[in-house]
Protein backbone atom coordinates (compact mmCIF):
# COMPACT_ATOMS: atom_id res chain seq x y z
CA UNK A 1 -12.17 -30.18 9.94
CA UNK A 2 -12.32 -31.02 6.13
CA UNK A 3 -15.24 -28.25 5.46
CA UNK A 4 -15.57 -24.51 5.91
CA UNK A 5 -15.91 -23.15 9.17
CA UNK A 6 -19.56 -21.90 8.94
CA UNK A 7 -18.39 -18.33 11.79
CA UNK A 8 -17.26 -16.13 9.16
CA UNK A 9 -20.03 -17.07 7.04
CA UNK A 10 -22.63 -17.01 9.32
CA UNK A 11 -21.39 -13.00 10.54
CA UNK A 12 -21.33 -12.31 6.94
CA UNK A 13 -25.02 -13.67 5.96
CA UNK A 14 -26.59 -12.05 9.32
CA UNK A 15 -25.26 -8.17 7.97
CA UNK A 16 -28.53 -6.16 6.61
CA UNK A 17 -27.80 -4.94 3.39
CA UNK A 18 -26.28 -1.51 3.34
CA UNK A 19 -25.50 1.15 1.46
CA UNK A 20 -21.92 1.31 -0.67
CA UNK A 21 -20.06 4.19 -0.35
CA UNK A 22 -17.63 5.13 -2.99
CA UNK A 23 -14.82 5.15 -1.44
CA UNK A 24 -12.93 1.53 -1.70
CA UNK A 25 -10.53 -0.20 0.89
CA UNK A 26 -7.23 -1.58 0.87
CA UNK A 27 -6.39 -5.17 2.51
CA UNK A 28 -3.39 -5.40 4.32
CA UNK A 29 0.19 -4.41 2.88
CA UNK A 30 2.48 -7.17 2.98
CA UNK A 31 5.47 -6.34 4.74
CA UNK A 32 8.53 -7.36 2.89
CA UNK A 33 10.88 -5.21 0.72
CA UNK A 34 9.67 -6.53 -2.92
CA UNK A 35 6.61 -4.90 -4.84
CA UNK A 36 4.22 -7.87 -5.44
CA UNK A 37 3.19 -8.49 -8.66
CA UNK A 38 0.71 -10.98 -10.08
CA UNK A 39 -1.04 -12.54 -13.46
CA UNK A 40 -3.37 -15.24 -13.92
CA UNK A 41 -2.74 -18.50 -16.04
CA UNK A 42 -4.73 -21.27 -16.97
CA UNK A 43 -2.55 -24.67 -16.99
CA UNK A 44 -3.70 -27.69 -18.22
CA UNK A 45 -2.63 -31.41 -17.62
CA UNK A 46 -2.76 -32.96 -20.90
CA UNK A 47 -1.91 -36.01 -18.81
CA UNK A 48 -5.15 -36.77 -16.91
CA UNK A 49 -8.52 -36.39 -17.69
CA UNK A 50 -10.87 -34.08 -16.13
CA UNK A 51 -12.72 -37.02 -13.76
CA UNK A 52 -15.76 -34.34 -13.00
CA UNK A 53 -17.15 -33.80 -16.59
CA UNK A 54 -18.16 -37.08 -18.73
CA UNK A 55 -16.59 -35.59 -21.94
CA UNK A 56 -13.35 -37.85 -22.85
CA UNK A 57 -11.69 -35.03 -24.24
CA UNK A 58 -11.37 -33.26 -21.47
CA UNK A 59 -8.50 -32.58 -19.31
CA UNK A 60 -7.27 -31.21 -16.05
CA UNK A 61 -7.40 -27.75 -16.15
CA UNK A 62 -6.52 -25.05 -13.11
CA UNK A 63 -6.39 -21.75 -12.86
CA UNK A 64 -3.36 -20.79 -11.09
CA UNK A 65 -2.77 -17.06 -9.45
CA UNK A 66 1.11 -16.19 -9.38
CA UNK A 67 2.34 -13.79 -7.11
CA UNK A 68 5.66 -12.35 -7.03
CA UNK A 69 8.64 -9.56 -6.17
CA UNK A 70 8.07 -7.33 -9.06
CA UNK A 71 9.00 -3.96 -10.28
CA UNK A 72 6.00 -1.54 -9.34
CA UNK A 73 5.22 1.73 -8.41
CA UNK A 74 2.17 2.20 -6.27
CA UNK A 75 0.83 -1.11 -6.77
CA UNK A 76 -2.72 -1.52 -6.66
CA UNK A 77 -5.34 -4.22 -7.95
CA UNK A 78 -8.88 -5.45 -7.12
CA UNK A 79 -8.59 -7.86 -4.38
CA UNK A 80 -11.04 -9.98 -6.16
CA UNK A 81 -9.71 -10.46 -9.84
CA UNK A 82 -12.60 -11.59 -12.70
CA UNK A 83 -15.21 -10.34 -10.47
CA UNK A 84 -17.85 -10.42 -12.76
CA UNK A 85 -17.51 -13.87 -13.20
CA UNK A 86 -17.49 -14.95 -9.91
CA UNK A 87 -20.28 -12.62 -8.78
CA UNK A 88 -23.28 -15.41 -8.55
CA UNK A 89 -20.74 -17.61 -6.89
CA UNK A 90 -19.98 -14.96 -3.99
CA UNK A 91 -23.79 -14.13 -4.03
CA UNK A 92 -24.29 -17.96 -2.92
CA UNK A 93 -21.17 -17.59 -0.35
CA UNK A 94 -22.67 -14.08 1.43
CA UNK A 95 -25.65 -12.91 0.73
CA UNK A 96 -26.12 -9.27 1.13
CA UNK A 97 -22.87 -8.51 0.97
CA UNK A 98 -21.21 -9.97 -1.53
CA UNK A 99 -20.86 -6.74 -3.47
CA UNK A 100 -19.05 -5.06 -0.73
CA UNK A 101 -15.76 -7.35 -1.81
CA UNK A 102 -15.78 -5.51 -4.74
CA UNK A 103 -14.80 -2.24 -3.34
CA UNK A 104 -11.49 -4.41 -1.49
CA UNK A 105 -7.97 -3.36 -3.41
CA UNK A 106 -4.43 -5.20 -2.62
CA UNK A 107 -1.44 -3.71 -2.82
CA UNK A 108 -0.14 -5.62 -5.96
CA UNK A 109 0.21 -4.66 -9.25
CA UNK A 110 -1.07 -6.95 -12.41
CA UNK A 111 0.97 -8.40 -14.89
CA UNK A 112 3.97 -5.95 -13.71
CA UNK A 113 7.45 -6.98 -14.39
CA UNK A 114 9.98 -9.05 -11.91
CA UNK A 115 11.93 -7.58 -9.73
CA UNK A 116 15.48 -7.82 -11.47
CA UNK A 117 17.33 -7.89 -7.76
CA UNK A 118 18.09 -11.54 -7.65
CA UNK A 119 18.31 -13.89 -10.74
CA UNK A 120 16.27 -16.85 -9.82
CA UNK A 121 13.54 -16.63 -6.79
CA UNK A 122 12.49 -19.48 -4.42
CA UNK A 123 9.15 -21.01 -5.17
CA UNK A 124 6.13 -22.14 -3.20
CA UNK A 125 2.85 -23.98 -4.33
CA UNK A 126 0.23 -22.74 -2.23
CA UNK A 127 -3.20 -25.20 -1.68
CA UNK A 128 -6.64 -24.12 0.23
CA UNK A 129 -8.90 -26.09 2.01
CA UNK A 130 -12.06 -27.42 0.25
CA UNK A 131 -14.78 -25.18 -0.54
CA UNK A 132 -12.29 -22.08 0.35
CA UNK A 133 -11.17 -20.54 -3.05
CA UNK A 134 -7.36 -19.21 -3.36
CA UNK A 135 -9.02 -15.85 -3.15
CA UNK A 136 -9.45 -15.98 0.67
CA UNK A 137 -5.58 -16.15 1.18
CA UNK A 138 -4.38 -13.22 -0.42
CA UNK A 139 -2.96 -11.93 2.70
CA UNK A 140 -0.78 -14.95 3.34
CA UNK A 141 0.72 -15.16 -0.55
CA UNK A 142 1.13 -11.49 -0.48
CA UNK A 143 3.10 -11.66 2.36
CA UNK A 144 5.48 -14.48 0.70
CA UNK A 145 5.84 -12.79 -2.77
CA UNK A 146 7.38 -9.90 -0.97
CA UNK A 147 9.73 -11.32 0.97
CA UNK A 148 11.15 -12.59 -2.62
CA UNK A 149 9.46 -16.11 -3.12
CA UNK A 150 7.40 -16.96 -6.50
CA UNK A 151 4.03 -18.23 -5.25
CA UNK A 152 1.74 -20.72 -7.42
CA UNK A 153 -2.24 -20.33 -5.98
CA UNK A 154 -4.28 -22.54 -7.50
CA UNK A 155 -8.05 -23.35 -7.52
CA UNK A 156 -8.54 -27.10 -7.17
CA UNK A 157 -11.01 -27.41 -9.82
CA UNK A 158 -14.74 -28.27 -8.77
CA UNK A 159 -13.94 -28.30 -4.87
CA UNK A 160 -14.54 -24.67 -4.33
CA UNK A 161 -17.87 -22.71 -4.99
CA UNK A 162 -16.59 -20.95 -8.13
CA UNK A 163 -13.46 -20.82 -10.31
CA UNK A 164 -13.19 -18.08 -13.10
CA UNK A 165 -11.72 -18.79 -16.11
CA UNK A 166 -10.02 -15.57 -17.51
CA UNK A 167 -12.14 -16.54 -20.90
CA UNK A 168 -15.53 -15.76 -18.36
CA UNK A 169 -16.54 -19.10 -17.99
CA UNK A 170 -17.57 -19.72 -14.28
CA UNK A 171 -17.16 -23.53 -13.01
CA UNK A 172 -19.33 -24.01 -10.10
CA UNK A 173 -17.65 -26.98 -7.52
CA UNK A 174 -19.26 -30.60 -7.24
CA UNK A 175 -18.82 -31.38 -3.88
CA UNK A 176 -21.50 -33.83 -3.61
CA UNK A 177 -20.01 -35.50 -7.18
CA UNK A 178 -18.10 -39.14 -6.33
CA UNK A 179 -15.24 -39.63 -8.81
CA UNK A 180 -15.86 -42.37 -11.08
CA UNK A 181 -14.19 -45.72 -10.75
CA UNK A 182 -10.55 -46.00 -11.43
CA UNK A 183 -8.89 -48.92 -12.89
CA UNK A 184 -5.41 -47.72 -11.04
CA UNK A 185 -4.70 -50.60 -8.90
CA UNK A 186 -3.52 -48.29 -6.20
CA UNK A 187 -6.88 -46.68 -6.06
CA UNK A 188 -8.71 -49.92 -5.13
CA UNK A 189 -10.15 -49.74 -1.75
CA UNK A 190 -9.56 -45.70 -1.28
CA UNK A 191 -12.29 -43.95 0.53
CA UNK A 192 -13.76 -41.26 -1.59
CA UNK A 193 -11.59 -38.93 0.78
CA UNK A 194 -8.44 -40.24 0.16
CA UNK A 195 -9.19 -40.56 -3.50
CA UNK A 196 -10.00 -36.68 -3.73
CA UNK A 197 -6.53 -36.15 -1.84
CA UNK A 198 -4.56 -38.05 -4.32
CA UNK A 199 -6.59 -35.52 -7.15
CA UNK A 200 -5.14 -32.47 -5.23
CA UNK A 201 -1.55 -33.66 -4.77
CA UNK A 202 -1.51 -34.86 -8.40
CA UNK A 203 -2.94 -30.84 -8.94
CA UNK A 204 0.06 -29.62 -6.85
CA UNK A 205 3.12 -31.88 -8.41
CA UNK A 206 1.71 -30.94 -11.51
CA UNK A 207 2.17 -27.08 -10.71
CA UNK A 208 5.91 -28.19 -9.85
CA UNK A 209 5.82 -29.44 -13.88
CA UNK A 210 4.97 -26.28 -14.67
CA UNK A 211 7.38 -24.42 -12.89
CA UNK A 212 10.01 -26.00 -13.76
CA UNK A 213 8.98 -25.35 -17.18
CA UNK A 214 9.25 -21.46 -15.90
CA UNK A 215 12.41 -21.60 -14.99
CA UNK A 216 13.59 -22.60 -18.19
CA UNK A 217 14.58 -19.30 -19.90
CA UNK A 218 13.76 -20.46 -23.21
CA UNK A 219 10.34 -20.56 -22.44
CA UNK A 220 7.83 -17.41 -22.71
CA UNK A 221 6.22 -15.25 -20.25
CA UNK A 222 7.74 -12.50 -17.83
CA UNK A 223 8.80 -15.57 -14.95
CA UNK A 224 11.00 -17.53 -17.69
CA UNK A 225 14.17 -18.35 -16.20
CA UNK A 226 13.63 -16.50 -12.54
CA UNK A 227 12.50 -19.83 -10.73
CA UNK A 228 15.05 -21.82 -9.06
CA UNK A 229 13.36 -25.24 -9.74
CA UNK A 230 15.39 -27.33 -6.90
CA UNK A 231 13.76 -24.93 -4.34
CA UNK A 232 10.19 -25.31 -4.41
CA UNK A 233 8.37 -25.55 -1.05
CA UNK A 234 4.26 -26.30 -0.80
CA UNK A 235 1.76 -25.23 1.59
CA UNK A 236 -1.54 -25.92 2.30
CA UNK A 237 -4.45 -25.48 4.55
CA UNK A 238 -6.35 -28.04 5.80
CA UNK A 239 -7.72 -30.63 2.88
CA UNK A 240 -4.67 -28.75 0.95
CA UNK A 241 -2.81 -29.36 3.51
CA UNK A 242 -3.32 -33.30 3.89
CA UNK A 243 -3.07 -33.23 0.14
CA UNK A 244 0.46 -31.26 0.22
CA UNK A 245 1.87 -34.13 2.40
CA UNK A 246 0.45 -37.36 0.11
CA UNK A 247 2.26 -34.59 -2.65
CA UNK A 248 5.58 -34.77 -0.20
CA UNK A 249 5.45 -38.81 0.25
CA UNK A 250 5.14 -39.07 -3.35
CA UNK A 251 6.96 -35.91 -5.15
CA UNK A 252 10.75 -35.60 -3.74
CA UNK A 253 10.68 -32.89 -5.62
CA UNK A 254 8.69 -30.40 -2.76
CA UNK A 255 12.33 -29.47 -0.41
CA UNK A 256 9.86 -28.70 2.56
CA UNK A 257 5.99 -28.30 3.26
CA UNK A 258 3.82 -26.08 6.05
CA UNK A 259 0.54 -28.06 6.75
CA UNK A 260 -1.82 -26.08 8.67
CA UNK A 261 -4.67 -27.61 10.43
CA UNK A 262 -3.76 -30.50 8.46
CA UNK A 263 -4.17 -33.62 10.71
CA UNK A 264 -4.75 -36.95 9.95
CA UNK A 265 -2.65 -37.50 6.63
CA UNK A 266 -3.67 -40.37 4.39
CA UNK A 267 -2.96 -43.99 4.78
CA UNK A 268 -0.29 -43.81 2.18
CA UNK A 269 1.82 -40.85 4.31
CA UNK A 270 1.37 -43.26 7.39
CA UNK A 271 2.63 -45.99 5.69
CA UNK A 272 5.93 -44.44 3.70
CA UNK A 273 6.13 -41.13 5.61
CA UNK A 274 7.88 -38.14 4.08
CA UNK A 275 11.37 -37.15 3.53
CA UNK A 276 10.94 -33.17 3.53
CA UNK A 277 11.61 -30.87 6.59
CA UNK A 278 8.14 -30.16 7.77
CA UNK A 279 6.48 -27.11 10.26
CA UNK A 280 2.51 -28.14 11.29
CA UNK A 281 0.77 -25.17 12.34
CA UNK A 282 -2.79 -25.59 14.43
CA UNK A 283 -5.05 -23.05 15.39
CA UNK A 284 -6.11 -23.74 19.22
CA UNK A 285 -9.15 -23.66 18.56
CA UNK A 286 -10.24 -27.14 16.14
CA UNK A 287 -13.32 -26.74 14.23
CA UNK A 288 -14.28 -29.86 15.98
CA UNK A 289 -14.19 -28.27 19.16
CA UNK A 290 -15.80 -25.37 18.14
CA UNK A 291 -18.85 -28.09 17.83
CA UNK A 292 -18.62 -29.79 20.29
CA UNK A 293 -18.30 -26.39 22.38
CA UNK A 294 -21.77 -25.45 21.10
CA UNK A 295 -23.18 -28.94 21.61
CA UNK A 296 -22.36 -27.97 26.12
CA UNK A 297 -19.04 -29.98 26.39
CA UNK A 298 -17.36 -28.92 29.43
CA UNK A 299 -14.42 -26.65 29.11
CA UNK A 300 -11.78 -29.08 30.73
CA UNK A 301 -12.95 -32.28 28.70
CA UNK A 302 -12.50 -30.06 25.38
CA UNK A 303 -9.20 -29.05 27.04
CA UNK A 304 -8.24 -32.75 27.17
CA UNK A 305 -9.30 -33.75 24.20
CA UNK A 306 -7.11 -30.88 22.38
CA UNK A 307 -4.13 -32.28 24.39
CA UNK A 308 -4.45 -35.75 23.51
CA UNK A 309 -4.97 -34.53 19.65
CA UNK A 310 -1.82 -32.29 19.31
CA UNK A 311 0.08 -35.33 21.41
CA UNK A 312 -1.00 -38.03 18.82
CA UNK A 313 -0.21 -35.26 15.88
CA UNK A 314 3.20 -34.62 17.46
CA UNK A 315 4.03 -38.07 17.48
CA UNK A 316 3.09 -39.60 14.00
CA UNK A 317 5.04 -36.78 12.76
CA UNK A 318 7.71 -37.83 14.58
CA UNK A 319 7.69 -40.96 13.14
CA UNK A 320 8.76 -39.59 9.79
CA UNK A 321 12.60 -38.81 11.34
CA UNK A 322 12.91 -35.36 9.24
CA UNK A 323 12.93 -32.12 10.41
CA UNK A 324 10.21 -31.27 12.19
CA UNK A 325 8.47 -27.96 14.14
CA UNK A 326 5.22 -27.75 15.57
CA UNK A 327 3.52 -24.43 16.33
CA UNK A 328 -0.11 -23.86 17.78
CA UNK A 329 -1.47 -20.66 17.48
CA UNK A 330 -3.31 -18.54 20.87
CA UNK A 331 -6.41 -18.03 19.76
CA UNK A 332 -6.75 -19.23 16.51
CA UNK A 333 -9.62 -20.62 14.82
CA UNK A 334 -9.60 -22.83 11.92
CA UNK A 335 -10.28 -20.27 9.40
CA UNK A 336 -7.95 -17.97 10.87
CA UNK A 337 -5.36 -19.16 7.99
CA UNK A 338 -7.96 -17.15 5.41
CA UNK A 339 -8.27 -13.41 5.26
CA UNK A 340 -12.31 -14.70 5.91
CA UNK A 341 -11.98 -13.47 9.80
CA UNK A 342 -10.15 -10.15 8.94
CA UNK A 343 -13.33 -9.12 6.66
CA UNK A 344 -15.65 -10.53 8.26
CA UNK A 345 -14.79 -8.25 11.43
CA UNK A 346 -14.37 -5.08 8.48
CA UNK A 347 -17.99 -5.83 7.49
CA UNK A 348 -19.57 -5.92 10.63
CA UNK A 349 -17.29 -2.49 11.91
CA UNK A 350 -18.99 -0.04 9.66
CA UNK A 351 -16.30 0.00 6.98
CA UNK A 352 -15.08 2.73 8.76
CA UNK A 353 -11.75 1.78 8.09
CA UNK A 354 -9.59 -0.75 5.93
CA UNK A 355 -9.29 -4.35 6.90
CA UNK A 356 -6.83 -5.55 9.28
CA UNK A 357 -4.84 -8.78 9.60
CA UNK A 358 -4.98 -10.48 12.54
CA UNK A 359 -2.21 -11.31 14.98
CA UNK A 360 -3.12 -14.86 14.55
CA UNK A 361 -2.16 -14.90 11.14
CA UNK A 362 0.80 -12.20 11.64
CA UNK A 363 2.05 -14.88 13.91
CA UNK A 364 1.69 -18.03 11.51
CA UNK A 365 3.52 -15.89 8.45
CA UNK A 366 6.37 -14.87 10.65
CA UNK A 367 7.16 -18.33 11.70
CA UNK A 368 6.23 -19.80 7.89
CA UNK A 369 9.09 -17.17 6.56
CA UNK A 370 11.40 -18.49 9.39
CA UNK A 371 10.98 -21.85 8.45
CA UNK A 372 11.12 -21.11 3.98
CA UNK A 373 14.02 -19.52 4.68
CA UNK A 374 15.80 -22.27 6.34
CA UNK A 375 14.82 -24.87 3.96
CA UNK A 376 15.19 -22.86 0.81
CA UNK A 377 17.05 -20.43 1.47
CA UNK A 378 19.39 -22.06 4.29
CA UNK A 379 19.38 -18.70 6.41
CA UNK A 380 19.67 -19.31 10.12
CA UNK A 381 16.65 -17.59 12.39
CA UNK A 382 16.45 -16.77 16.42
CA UNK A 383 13.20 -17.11 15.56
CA UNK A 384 13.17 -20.98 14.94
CA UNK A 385 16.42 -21.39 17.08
CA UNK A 386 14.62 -20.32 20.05
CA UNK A 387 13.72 -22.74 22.88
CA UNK A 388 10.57 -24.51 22.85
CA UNK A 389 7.74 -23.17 24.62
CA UNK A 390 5.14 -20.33 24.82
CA UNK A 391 6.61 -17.21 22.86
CA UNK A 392 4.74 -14.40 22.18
CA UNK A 393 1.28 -16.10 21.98
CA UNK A 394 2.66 -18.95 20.05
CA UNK A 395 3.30 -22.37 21.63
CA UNK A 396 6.33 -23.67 19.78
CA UNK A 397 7.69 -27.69 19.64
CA UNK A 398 10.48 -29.11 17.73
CA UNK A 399 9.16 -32.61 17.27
CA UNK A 400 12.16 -33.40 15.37
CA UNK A 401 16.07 -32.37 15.16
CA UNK A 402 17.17 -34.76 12.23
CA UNK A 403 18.94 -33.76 9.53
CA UNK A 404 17.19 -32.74 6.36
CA UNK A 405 17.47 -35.85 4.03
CA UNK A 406 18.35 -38.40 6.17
CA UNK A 407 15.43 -40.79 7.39
């Protein structure tokens, strides 16, 4: 669950090398009314120390992608941005094809103003899982920027195969890198797991610092004073996700959270819970059953053993007493959160056409919207007011009916 599922890359490292037309390709539009803009920060945490480099002097630093409603005309962009940079790192990630990413655009427009419809937007911090760089989810903050939400992508520093720096410096990930000892009493006895968790929700409340700072109009850039800082939202996917609830149990400040493929949280979640409305989304497939598939288990024990999980998920969530939907998604497969599938299955087509998205991940955004739109925006939805069950290749639970803010 907590690495990479090795399908996309596998399709991906299997394609012969072939010849690059000139033509390029767009990835999916996003959907809503807004333009999407974006530009690229670097934010550092003068606050904690860089724990991966020995050099004291060092401190936290992320690059962070914002997306958001903007004022363009015919917006267009490389899908991926500093591509030089991260060149050797994509090399390592799909050989053969790498290049071929380079001829992807997005329908986004860089550094282009705000949209001037609405004063202030809604704002969501948006995590990956480990190894997966903010890259692979274009599709999913696209989609949010243009329904009108500000969106803060980060790279969690050293946990993904390459981060580029807008300078040009590339920062390769450490995954096999302990963190050093901590004298913080509250670390003492932490697995190295739960220790890397705390990192990333430290990395995401720290984004909420800087947004805040945003939405300050005093303060420069083309985003001052267009955040509304009491409606902030996070979402991650799997490690990010785990991370964005130890963020929620610890940071009041989050108003809601989407964890997908997110399950177990960390001891400290368990123990004091969170007080944020909260939607869990699951593929149906598990990458541990996609193992355990290969290794000959029979179809009705894997069956089982997906029932019992999503039983057990349901009802430590329900522990918490906030609001609480649960949504599994037909024929999803862990990385089916990423755009990885979607170009995976563009690669191995012929390029004959543009990438598509998926109705998996069609079907995750609409109910994600549904549910930032309750919580931030307090708009009602048929679409999360509908009765639990199977609708339209989603099988949909509300684990919990109690009233946002009361535990």
């Amino acid at each position: 669950m907590l690495l990479r599922a090795l399908f996309p890359i596998a399709v991906l490292a299997s394609l012969a090398p072939a010849q690059i037309a000139n033509r390029r390709y767009s990835m999916p539009a996003p959907t809503g009314p807004y333009p999407v803009g974006t530009t690229i920060e670097v934010w550092v945490d003068e606050s904690r120390p860089e724990l991966f480099t020995p050099e004291p002097e060092d401190h936290r630093a992320l690059v962070v992608q914002l997306w958001y409603p903007a004022k363009a005309k015919d917006p267009v962009s490389p899908y991926v941005a500093n591509y030089a940079t991260l060149e050797s790192a994509l090399e390592g990630m799909f050989p053969s094809v790498y290049r071929l990413l380079a001829k992807l655009d997005i329908a986004a427009k860089r550094d282009a103003p705000v949209a001037a419809k609405r004063r202030r937007y809604p704002a969501v911090v948006f995590s990956h899982g480990l190894r997966t760089p903010r890259l692979f989810y274009t599709t999913q903050v696209m989609e949010l920027a243009s329904h009108g939400y500000v969106v803060a992508s980060l790279d969690h520093t050293f946990d993904v195969e390459g981060v580029a720096f807008p300078d040009g410096k590339l920062v390769l990930g450490k995954f096999g890198t302990s963190l050093p000892k901590s004298d913080d009493p509250e670390e003492k006895g932490l697995s190295e797991l739960e220790r890397r968790l705390r990192l990333w929700a430290s990395d995401q409340s720290f984004l909420v610092d800087q947004l805040e700072r945003l939405a300050r109009k005093r303060r420069k850039g083309k985003l001052s004073g267009r955040i509304d800082k009491d409606k902030i939202a996070v979402i991650g996917h799997c490690f990010g996700g785990m991370a964005a609830l130890e963020a929620c149990s610890r940071d009041k400040r989050f108003k809601a959270v989407v964890a997908q493929n997110a399950w177990p949280p960390t001891a400290h979640v368990i123990a004091n819970g969170i007080s944020q409305p909260v939607l869990m989304e699951y593929s149906e497939i598990s990458t541990s059953e996609a193992g355990l598939r290969k290794k000959g288990v029979a179809e009705d024990k894997l069956l089982m053993l997906r029932k019992a999980f999503h039983a057990a998920a349901a009802d430590g969530v329900k522990a918490w007493n906030v609001p609480a939907l649960q949504i599994i998604l037909d024929g999803g497969e862990h990385m089916s959160f990423t755009d990885e599938p979607d170009i995976a299955a563009w690669m191995s087509s012929g390029r004959r056409s543009s990438p598509k998205c998926s109705d998996v991940l069609r079907r995750s955004l609409r109910y994600t919207l549904a549910f930032l739109n309750r919580y931030l925006r307090g708009k009602r939805s048929e679409l999360l007011d509908q009765e639990p069950g199977h609708h339209d290749g989603v099988e949909y639970t509300i684990l919990s009916r109690a009233k946002p803010g009361r535990k």
